[in-house]
C-alpha atoms as a PDB file:
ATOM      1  CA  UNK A   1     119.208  67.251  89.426  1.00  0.00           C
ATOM      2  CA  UNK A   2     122.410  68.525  91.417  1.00  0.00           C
ATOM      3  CA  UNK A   3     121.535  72.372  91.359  1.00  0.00           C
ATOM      4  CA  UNK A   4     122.940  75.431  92.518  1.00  0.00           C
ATOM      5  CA  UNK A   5     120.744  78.057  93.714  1.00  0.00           C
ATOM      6  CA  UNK A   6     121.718  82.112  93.930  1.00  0.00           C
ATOM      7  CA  UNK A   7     119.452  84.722  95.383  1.00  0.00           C
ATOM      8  CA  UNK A   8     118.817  86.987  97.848  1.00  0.00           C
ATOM      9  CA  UNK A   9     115.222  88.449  98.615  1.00  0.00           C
ATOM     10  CA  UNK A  10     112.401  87.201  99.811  1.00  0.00           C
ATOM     11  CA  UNK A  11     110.952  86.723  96.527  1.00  0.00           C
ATOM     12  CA  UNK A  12     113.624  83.780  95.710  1.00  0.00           C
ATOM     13  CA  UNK A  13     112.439  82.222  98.422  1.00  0.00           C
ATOM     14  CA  UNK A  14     109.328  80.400  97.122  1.00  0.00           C
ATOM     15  CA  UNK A  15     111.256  78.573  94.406  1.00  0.00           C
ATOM     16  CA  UNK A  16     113.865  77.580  96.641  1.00  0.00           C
ATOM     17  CA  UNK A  17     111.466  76.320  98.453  1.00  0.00           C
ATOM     18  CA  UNK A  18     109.624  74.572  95.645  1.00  0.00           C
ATOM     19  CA  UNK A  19     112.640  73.008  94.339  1.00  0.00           C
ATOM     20  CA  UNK A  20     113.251  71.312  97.217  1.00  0.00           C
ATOM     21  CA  UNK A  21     110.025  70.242  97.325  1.00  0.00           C
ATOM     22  CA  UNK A  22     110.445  69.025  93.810  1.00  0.00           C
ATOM     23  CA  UNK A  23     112.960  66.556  94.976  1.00  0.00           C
ATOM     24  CA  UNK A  24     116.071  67.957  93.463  1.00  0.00           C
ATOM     25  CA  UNK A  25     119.434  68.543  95.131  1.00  0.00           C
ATOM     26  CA  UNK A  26     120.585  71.964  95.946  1.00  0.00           C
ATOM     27  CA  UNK A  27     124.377  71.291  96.336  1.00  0.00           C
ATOM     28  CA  UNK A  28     125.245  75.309  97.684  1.00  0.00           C
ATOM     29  CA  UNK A  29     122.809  78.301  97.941  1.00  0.00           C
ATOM     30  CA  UNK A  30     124.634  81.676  97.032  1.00  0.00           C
ATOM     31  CA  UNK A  31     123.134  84.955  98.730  1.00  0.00           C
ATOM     32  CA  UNK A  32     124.372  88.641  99.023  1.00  0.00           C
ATOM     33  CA  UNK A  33     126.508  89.484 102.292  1.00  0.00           C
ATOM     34  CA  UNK A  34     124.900  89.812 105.596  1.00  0.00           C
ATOM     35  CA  UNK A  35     123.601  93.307 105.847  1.00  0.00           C
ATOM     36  CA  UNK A  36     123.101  96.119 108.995  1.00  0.00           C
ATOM     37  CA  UNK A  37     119.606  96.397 109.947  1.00  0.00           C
ATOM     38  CA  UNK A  38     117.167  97.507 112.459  1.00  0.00           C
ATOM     39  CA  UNK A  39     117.561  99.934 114.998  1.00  0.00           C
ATOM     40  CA  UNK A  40     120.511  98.002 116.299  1.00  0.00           C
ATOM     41  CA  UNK A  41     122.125  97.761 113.154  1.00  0.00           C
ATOM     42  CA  UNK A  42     123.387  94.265 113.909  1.00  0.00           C
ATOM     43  CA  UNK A  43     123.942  92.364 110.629  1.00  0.00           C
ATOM     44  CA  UNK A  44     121.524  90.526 109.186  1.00  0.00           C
ATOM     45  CA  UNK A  45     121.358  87.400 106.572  1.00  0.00           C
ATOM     46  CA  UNK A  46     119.726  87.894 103.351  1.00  0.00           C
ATOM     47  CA  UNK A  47     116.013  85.780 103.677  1.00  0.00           C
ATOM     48  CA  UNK A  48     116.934  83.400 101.035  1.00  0.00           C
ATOM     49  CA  UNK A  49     120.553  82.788 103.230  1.00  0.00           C
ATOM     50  CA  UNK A  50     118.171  82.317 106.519  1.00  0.00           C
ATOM     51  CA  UNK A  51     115.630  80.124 105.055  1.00  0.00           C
ATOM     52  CA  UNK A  52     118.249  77.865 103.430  1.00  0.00           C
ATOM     53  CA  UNK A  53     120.060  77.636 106.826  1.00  0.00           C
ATOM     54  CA  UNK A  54     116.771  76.606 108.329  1.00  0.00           C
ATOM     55  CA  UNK A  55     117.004  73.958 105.322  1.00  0.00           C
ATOM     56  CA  UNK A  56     120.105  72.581 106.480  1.00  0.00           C
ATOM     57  CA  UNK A  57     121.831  73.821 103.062  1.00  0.00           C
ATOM     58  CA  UNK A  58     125.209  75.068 102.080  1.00  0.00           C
ATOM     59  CA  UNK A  59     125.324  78.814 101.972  1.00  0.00           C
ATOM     60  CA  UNK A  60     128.042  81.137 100.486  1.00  0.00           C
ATOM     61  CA  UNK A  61     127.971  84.858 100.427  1.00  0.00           C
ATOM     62  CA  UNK A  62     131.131  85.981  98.424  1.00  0.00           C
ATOM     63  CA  UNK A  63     131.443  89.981  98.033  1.00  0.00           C
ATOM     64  CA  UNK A  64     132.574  89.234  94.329  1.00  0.00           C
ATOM     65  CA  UNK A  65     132.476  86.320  91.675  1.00  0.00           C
ATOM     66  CA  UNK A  66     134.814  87.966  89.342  1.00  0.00           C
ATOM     67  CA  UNK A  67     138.049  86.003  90.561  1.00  0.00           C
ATOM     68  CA  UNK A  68     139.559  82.466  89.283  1.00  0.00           C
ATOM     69  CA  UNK A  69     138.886  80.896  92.881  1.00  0.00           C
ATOM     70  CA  UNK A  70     135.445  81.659  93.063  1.00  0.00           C
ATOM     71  CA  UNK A  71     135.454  80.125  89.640  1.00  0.00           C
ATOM     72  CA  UNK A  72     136.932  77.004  90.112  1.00  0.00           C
ATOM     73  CA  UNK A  73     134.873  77.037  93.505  1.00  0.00           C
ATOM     74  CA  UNK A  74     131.564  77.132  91.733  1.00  0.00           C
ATOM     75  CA  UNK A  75     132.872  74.498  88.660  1.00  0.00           C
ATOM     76  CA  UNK A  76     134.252  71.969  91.517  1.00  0.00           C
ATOM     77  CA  UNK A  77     130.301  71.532  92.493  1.00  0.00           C
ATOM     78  CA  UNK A  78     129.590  69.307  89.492  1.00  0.00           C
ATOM     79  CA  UNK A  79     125.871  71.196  89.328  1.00  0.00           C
ATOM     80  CA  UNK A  80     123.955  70.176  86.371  1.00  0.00           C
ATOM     81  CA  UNK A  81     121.731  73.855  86.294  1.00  0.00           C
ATOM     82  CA  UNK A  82     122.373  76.919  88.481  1.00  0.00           C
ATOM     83  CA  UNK A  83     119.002  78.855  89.289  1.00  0.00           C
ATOM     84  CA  UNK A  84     119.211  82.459  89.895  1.00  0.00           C
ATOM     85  CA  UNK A  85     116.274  84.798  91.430  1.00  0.00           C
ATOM     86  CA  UNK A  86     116.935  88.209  91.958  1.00  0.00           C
ATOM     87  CA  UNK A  87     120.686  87.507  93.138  1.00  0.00           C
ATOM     88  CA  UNK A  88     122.004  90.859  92.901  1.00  0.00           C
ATOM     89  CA  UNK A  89     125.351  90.058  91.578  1.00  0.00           C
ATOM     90  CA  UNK A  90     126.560  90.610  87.743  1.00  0.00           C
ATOM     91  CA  UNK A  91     127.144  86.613  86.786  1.00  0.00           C
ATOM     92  CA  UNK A  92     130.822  86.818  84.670  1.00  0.00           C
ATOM     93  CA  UNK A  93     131.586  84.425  81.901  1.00  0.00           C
ATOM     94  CA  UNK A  94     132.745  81.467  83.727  1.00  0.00           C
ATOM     95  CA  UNK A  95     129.918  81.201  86.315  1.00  0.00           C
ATOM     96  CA  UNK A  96     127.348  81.410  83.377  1.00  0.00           C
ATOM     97  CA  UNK A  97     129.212  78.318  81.692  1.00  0.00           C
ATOM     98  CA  UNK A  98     129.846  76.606  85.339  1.00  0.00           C
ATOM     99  CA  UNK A  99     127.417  74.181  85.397  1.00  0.00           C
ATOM    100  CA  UNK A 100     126.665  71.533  82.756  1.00  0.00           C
ATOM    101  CA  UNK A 101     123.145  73.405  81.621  1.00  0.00           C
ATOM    102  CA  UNK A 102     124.194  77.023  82.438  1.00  0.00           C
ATOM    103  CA  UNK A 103     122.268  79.387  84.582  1.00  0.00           C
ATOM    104  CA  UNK A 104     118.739  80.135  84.133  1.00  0.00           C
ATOM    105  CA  UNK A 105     116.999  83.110  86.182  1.00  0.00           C
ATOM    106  CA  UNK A 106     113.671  83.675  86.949  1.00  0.00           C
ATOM    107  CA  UNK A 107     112.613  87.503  85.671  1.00  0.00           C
ATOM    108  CA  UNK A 108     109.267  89.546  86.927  1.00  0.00           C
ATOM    109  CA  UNK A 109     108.406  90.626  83.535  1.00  0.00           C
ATOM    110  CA  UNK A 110     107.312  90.033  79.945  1.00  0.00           C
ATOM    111  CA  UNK A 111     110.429  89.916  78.195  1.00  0.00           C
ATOM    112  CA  UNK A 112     111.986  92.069  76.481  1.00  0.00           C
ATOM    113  CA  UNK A 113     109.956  94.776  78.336  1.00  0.00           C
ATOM    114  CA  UNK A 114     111.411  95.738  81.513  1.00  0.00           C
ATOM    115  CA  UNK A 115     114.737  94.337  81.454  1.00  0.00           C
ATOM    116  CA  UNK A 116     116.816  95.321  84.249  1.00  0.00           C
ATOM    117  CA  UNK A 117     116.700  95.961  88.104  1.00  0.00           C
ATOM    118  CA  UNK A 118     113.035  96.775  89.259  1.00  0.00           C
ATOM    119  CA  UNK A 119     110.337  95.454  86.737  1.00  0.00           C
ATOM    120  CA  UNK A 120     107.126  94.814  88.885  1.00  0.00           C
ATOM    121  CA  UNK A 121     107.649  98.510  89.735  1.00  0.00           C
ATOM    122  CA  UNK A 122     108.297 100.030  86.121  1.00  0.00           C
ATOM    123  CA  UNK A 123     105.186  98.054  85.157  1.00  0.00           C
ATOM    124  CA  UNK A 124     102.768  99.530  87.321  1.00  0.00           C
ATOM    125  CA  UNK A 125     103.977 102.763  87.142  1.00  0.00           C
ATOM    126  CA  UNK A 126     103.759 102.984  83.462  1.00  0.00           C
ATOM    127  CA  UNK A 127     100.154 101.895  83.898  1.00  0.00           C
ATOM    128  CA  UNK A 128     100.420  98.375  81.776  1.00  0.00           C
ATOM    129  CA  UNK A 129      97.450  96.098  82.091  1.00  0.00           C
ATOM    130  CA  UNK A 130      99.779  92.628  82.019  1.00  0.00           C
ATOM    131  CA  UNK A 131     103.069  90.891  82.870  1.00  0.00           C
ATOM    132  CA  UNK A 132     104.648  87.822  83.563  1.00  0.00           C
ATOM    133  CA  UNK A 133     107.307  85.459  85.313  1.00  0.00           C
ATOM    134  CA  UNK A 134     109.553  84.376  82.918  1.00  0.00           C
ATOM    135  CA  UNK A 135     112.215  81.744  83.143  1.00  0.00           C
ATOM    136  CA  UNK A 136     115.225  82.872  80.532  1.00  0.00           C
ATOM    137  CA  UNK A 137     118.717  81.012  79.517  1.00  0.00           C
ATOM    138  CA  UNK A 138     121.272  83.329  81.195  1.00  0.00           C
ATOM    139  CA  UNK A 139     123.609  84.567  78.685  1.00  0.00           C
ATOM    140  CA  UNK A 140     126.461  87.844  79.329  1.00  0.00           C
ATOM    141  CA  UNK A 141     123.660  90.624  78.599  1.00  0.00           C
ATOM    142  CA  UNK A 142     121.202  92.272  81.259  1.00  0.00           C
ATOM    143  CA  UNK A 143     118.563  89.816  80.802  1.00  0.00           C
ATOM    144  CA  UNK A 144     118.826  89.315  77.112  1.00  0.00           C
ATOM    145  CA  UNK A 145     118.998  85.297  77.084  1.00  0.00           C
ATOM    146  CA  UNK A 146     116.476  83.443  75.165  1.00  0.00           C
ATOM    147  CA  UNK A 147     113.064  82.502  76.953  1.00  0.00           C
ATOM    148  CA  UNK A 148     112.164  79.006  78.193  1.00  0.00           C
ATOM    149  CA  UNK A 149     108.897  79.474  79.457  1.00  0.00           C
ATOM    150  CA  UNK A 150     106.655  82.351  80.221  1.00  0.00           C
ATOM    151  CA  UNK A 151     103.159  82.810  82.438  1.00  0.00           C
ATOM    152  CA  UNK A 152     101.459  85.622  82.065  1.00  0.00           C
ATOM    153  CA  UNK A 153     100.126  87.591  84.895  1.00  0.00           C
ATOM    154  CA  UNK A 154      97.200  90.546  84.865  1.00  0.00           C
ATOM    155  CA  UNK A 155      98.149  93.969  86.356  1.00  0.00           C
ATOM    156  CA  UNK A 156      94.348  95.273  88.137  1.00  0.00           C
ATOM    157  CA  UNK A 157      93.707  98.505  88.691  1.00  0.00           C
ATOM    158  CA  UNK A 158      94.648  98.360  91.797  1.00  0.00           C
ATOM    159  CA  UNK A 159      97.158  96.167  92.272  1.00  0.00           C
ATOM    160  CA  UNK A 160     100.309  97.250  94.473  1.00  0.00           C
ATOM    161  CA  UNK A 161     103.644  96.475  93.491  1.00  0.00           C
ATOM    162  CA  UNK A 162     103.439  94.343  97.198  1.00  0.00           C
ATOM    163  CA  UNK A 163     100.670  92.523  95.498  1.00  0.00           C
ATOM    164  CA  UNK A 164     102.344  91.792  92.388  1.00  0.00           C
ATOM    165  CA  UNK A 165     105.161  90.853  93.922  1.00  0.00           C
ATOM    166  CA  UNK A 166     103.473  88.292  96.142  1.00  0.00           C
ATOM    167  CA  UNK A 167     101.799  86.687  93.066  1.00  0.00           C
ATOM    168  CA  UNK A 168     104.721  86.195  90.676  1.00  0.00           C
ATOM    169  CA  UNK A 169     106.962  84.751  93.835  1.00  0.00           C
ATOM    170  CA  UNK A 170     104.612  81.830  93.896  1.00  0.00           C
ATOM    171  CA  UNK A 171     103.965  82.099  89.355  1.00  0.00           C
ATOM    172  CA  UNK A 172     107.725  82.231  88.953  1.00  0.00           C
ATOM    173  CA  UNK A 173     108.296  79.300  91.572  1.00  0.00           C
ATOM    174  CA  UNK A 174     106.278  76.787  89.992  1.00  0.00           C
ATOM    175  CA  UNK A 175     107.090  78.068  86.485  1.00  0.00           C
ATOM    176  CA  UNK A 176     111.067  77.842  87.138  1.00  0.00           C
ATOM    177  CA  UNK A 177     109.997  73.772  88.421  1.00  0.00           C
ATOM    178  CA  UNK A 178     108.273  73.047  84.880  1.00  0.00           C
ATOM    179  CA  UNK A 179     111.240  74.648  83.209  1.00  0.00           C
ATOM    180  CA  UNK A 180     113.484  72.494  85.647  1.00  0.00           C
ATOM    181  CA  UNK A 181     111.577  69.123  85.116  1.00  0.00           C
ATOM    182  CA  UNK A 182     111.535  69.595  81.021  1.00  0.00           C
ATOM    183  CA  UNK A 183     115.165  70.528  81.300  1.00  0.00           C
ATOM    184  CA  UNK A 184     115.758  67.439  82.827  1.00  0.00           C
ATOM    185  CA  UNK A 185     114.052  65.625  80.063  1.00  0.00           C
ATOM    186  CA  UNK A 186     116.096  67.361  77.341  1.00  0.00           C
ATOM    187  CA  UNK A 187     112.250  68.726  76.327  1.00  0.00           C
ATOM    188  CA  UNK A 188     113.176  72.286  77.211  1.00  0.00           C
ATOM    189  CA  UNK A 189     112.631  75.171  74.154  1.00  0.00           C
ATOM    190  CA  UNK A 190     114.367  78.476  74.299  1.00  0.00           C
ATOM    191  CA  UNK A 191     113.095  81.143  72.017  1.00  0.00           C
ATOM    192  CA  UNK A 192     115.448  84.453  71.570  1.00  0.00           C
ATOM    193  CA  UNK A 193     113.644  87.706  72.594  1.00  0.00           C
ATOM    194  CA  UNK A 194     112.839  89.538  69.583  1.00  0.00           C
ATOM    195  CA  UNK A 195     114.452  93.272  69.080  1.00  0.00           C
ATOM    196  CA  UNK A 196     111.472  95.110  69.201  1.00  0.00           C
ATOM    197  CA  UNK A 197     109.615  96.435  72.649  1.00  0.00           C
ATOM    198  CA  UNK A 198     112.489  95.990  74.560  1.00  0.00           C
ATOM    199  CA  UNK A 199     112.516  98.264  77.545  1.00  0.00           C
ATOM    200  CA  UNK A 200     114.549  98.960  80.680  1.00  0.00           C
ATOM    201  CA  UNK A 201     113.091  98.704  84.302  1.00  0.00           C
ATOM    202  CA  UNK A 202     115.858 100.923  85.718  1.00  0.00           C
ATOM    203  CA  UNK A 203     116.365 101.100  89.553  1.00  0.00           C
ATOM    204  CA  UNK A 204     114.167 103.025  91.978  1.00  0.00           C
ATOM    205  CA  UNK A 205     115.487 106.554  92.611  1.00  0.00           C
ATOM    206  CA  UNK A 206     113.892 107.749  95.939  1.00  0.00           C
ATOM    207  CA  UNK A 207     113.729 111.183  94.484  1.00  0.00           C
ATOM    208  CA  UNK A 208     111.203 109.514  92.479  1.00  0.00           C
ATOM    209  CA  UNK A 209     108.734 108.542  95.180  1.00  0.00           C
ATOM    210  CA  UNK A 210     107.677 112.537  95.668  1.00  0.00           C
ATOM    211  CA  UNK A 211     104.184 112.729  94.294  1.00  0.00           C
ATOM    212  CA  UNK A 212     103.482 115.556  92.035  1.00  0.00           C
ATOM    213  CA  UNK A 213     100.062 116.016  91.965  1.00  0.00           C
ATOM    214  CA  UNK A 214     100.177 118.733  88.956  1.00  0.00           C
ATOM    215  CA  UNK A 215     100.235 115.316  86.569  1.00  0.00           C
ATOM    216  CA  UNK A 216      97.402 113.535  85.333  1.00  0.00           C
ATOM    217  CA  UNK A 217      95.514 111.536  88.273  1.00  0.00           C
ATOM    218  CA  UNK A 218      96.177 108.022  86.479  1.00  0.00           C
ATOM    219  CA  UNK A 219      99.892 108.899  86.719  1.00  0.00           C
ATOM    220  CA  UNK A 220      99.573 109.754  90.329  1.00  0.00           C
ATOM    221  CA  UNK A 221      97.883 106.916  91.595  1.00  0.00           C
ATOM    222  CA  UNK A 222     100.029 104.540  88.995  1.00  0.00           C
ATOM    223  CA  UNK A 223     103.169 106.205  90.971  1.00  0.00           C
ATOM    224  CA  UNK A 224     101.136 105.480  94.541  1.00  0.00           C
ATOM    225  CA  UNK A 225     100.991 101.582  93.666  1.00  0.00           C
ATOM    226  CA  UNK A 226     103.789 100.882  91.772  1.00  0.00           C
ATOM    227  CA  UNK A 227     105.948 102.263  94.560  1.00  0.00           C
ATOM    228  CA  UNK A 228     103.965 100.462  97.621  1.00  0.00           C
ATOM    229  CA  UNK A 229     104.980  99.094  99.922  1.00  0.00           C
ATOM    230  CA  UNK A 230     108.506 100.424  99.001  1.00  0.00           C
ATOM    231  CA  UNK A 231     109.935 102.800  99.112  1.00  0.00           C
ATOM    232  CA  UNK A 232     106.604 104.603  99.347  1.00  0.00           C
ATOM    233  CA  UNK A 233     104.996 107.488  97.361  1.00  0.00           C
ATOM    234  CA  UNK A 234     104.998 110.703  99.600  1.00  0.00           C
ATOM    235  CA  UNK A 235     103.947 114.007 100.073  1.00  0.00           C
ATOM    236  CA  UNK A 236     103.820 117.038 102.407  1.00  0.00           C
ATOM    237  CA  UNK A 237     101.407 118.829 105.124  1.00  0.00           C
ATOM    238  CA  UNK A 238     101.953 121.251 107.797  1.00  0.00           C
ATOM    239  CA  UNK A 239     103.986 124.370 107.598  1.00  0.00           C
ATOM    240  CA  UNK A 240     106.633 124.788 104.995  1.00  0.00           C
ATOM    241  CA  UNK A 241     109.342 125.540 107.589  1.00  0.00           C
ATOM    242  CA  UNK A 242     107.947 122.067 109.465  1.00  0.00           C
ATOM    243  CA  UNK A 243     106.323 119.873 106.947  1.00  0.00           C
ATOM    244  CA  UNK A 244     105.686 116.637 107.844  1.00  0.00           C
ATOM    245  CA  UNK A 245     106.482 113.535 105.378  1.00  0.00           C
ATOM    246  CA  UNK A 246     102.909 111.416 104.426  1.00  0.00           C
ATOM    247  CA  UNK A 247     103.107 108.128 102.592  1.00  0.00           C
ATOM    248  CA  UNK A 248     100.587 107.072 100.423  1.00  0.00           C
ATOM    249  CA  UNK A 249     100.715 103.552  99.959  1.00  0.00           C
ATOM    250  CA  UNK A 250      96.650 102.985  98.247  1.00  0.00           C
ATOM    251  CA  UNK A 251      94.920 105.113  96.357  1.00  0.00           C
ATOM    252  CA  UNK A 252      91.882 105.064  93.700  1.00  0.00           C
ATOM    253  CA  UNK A 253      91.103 107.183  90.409  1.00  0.00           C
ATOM    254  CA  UNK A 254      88.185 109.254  91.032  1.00  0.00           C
ATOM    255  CA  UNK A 255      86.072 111.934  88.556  1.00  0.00           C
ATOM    256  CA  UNK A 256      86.378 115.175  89.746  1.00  0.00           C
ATOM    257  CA  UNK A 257      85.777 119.044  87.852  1.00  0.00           C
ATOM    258  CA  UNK A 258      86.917 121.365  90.797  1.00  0.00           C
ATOM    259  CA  UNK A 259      89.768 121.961  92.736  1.00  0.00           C
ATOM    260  CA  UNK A 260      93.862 122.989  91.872  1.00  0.00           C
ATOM    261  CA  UNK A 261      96.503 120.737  91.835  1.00  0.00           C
ATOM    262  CA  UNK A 262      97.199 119.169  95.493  1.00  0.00           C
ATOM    263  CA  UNK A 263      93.929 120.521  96.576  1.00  0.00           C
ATOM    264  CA  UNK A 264      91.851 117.811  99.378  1.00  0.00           C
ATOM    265  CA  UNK A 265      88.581 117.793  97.779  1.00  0.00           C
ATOM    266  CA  UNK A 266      87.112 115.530  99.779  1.00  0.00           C
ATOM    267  CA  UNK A 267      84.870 113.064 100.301  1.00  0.00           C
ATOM    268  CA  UNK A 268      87.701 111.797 103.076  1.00  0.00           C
ATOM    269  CA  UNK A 269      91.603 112.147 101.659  1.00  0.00           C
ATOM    270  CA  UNK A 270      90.444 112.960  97.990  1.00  0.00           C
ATOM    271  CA  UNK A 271      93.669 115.457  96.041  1.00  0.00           C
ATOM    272  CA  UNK A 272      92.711 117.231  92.867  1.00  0.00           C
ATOM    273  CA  UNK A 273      95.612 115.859  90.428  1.00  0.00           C
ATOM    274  CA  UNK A 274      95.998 117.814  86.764  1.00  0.00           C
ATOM    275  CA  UNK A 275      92.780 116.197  85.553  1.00  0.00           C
ATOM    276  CA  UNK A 276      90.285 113.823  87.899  1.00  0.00           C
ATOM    277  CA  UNK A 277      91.425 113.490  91.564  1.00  0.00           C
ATOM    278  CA  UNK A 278      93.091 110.525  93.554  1.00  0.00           C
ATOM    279  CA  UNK A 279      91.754 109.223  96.704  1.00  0.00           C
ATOM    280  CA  UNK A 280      93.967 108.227  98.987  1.00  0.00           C
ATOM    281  CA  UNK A 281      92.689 104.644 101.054  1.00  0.00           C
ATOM    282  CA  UNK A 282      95.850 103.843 102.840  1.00  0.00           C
ATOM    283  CA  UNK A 283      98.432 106.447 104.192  1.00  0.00           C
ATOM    284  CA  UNK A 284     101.522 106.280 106.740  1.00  0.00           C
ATOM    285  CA  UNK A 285     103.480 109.282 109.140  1.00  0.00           C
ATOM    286  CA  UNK A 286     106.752 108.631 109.314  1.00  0.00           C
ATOM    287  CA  UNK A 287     107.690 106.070 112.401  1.00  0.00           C
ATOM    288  CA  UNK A 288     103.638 105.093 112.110  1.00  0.00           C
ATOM    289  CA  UNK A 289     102.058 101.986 111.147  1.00  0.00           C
ATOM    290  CA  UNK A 290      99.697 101.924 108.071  1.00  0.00           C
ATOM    291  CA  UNK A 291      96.500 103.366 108.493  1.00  0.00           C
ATOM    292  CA  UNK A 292      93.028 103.516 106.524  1.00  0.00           C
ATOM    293  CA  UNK A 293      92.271 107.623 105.182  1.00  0.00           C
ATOM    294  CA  UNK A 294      89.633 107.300 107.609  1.00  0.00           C
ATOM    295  CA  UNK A 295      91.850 106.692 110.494  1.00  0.00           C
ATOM    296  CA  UNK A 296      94.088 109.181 109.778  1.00  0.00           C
ATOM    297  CA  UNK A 297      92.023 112.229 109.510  1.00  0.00           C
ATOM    298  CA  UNK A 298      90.152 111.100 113.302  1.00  0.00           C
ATOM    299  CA  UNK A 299      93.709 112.538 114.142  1.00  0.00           C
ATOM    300  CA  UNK A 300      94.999 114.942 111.741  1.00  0.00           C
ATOM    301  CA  UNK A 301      93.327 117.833 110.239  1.00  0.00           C
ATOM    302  CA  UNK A 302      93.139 117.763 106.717  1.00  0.00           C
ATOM    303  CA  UNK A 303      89.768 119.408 105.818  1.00  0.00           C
ATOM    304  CA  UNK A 304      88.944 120.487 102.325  1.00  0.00           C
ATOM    305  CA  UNK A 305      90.714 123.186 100.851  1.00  0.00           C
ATOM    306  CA  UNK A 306      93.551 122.148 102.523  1.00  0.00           C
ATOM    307  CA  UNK A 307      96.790 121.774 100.545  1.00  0.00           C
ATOM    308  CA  UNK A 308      99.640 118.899  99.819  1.00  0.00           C
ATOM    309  CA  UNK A 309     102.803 119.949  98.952  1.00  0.00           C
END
């Protein structure tokens, strides 16, 4: 199939990649801008935009869609489908209806729950035990289209929104290549997303990452995981006119019946939350690699009793 491909992260990368693989032609990849980054600030493609150069494909990185020449521009490609992973642009009317098939995207959840801008995170945090890469029928809404196909994928205990990520990448791919292959067939259901349990996976504030240990330890360590590797969970040591910024990127639920709120109980980094404790497994000081709790308290003193802001 001619195809169009728009995204941006590196999480679109794997069914780029798999398409290709698939045999199918990509006629133009669409990705956001270059951006500044690094220490040098020097602009930087997107990694779908470097891995598609690498490809020998097409790339385009308008600011905007929302103008007839970008229109006609995308219409004058004769795709058949237009696949869109985590693009980062709004999609207006014309580009939805600019390919014979439409646009389909790959989402990170269980649709209708956790519509909208950061659903591996929102999932996690609110402590659910499941999701799933889902391949939906773009229509104008944010991510209201019907659903072609759907994989679910268990949330662990543990499980990092890095981790999560990683694993629906690679569901999503292969899913989005079944939905491409039945499309291609004229085999390909859509089923509307019902009303009910529809929820909204709203963008990460980074006033949220502060960890408050005065709520309930499952919160806390949900927050820890569901915010790892980015932007990262923090909290505070040292002297209140000089604190110093700790992220905790891994943490487990542990029983506890002592200690306040923010309180290291110890064994290791082990903080007293509103009821239970969480201990911390993975921390980072700011300009620091990642290090084990172990690692970090050979060379910082953080005995127990001691207090996190």
């Amino acid at each position: 199939m001619r195809i169009i491909f728009m995204g941006t992260p590196d999480f679109a990368v794997p069914t780029l990649s798999q398409i290709l693989d698939a045999g199918h032609e990509v006629v133009r990849v669409y990705s956001q801008p270059p951006r500044p980054a690094g220490r040098g600030m020097n602009e930087r493609p997107s990694p779908i935009h470097a891995f598609a150069a690498e490809r020998g494909l097409t790339v385009a990185t308008p600011v905007s869609l929302r103008n007839e020449e970008a229109a006609r521009d995308f219409a004058g490609l004769e795709a058949e489908v237009a696949v869109v992973v985590a693009y980062g642009l709004l999609l207006p009317a014309p580009i939805l209806s600019g390919t014979r098939h439409g646009c389909f995207n790959l989402h990170a959840s269980r649709l209708p729950r956790w519509r909208g801008a950061a659903p591996i995170q929102r999932a996690i945090m609110a402590g659910d035990a499941e999701t799933a890469a889902a391949v939906m029928h773009m229509d104008a809404g944010l991510d209201t289209g019907p659903v072609c196909l759907s994989e679910p994928v268990p949330i662990g205990d543990e499980t990092t929104a890095g981790d999560l990520h990683d694993i629906l990448a690679e569901c999503g791919a292969a899913l989005m290549v079944r939905a491409l292959a039945l499309l291609e067939k004229g085999e390909l259901t859509e089923t509307p997303q019902p009303q009910e349990g529809v929820s909204y996976a709203a963008k990460i504030d980074k006033a949220e990452a502060r960890i408050d240990f005065t709520r309930p330890a499952a919160e806390v360590h949900n927050k820890i995981r569901g915010l790892s590797p980015f932007p990262g969970a923090w909290f505070e040591v040292g002297p209140e006119d000089r604190p110093e910024r700790i992220k905790a990127l891994c943490s487990r639920r542990v029983a506890a019946t002592t200690g306040t709120p923010g309180e290291v109980i110890g064994p290791g980094l082990t903080v007293a939350c509103a009821d239970g404790a969480v201990e911390l497994t993975e921390v980072q000081r700011a300009g620091k690699r990642a290090v084990s709790a172990t690692e970090f308290l050979r060379g910082y003193d953080l005995p127990a009793g001691a207090r996190l802001r």
